[in-house]
C-alpha atoms as a PDB file:
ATOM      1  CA  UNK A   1       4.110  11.454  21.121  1.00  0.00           C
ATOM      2  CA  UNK A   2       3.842  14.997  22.569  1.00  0.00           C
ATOM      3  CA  UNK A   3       1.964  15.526  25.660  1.00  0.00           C
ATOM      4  CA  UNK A   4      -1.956  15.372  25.063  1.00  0.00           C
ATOM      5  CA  UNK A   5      -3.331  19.430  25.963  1.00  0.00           C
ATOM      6  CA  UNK A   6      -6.509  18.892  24.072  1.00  0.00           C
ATOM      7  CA  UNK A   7      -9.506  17.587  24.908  1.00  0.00           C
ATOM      8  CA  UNK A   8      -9.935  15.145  21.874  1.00  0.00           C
ATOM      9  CA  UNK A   9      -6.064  14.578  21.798  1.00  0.00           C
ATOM     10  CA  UNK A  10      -6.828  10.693  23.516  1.00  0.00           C
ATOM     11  CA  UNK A  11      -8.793  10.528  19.370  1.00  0.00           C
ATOM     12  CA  UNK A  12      -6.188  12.097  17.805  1.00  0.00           C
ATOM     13  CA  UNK A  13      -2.975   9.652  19.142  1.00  0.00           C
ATOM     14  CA  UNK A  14      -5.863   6.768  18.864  1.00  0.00           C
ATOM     15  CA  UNK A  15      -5.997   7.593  15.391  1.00  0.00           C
ATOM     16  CA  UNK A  16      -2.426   7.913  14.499  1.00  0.00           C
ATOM     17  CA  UNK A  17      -1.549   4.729  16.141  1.00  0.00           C
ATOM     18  CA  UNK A  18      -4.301   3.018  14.700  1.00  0.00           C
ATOM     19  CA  UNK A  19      -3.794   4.239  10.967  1.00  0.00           C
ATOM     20  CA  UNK A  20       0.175   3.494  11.302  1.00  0.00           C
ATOM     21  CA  UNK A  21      -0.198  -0.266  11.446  1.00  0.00           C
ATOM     22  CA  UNK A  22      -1.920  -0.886   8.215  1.00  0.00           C
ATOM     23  CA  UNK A  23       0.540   1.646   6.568  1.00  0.00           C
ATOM     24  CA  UNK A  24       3.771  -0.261   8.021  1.00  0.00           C
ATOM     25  CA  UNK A  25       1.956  -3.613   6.471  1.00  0.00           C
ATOM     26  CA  UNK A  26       1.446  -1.894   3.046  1.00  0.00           C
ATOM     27  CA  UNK A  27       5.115  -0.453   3.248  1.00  0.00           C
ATOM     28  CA  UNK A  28       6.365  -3.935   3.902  1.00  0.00           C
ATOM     29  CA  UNK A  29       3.888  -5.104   1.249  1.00  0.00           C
ATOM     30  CA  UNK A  30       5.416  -3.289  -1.371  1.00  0.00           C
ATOM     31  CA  UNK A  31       9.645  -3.949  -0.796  1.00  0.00           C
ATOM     32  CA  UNK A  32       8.586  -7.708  -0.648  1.00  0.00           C
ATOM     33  CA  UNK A  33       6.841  -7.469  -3.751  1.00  0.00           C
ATOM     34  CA  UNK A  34       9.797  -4.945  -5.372  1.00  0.00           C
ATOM     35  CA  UNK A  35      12.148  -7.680  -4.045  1.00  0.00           C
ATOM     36  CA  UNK A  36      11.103 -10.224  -5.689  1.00  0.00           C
ATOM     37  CA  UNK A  37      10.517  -8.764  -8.729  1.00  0.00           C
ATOM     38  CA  UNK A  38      14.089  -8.091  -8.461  1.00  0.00           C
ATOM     39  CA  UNK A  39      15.177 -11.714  -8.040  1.00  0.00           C
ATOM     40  CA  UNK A  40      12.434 -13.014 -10.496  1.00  0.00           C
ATOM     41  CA  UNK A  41      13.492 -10.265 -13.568  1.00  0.00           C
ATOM     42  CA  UNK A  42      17.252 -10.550 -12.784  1.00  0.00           C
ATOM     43  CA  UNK A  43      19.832  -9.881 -15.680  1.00  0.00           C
ATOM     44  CA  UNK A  44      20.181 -12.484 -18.475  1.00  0.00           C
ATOM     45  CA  UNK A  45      17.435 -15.091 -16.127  1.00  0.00           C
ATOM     46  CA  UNK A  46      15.046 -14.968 -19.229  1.00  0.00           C
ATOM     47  CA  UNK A  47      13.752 -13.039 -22.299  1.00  0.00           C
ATOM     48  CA  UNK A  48      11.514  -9.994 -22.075  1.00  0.00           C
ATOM     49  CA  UNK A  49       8.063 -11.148 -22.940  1.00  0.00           C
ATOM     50  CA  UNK A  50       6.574  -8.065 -24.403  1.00  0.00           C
ATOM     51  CA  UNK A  51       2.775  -7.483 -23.981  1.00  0.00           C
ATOM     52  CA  UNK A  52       0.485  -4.744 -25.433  1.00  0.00           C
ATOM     53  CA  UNK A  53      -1.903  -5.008 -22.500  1.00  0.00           C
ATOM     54  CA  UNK A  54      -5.509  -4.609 -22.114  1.00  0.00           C
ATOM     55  CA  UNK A  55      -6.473  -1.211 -21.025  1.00  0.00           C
ATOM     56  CA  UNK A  56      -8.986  -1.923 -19.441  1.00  0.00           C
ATOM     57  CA  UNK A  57      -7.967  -5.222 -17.497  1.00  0.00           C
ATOM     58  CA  UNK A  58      -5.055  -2.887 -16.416  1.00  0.00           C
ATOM     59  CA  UNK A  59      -7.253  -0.083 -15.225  1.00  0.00           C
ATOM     60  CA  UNK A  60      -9.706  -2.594 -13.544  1.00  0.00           C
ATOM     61  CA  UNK A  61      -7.107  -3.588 -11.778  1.00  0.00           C
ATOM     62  CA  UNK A  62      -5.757  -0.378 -10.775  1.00  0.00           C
ATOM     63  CA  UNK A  63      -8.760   0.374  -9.313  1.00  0.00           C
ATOM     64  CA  UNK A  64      -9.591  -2.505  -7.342  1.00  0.00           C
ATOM     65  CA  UNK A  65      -6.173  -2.479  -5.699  1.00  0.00           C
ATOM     66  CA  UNK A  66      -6.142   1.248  -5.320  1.00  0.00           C
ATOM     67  CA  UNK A  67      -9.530   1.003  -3.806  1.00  0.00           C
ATOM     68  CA  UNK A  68      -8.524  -1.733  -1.450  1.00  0.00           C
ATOM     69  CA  UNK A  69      -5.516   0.471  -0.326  1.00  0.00           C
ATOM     70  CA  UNK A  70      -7.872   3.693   0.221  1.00  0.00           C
ATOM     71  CA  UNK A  71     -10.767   2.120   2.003  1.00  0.00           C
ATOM     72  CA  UNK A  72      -8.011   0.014   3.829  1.00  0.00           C
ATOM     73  CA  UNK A  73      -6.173   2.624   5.518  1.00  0.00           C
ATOM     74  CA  UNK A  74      -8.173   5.442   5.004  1.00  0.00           C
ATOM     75  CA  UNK A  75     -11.735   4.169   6.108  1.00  0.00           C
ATOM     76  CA  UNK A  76      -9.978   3.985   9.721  1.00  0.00           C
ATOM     77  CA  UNK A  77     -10.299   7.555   9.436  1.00  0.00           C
ATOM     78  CA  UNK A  78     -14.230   7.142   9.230  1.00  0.00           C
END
C-alpha cells in the first residue's frame, strides 16, 4: 500500500483490506464451482438433458444470489 498522506487514509486501507477478503472468497467460489462443472459435464459422461426453464424460478434466483453477492461485499462499504 502507498504511504497514508491523508487524514482518512487509516479508512480508506481499512476499507480496501476489509472488502478484499470477501472478494478473494467469491473468486475462489466461482473456479470451484466452474471446476466442477467441468468434471461433472465432461465429454461423452452423459446425455444433455435439455430444459425450457422457468423464467421466473431462474430470475428469482438470479436475484437472490446477486443480492447476496451485492449486500455481501458491497454493504462493507456502508
Amino acid at each position: 500500500m502507498p504511504r497514508d498522506v491523508s487524514l482518512e487514509g487509516h479508512r480508506i486501507d481499512y476499507l480496501i483490506n476489509s472488502v478484499s477478503i470477501p472478494i478473494v472468497l467469491l473468486f475462489l467460489i466461482m473456479v470451484a464451482w466452474m471446476v466442477i462443472a467441468m468434471v461433472v459435464h465432461r465429454e461423452g459422461k452423459h446425455e444433455a438433458e435439455y430444459d425450457h426453464g422457468v423464467g421466473r424460478h431462474n430470475a428469482m434466483h438470479a436475484i437472490i444470489i446477486s443480492s447476496v453477492i451485492f449486500f455481501g461485499v458491497d454493504g462493507w462499504l456502508f
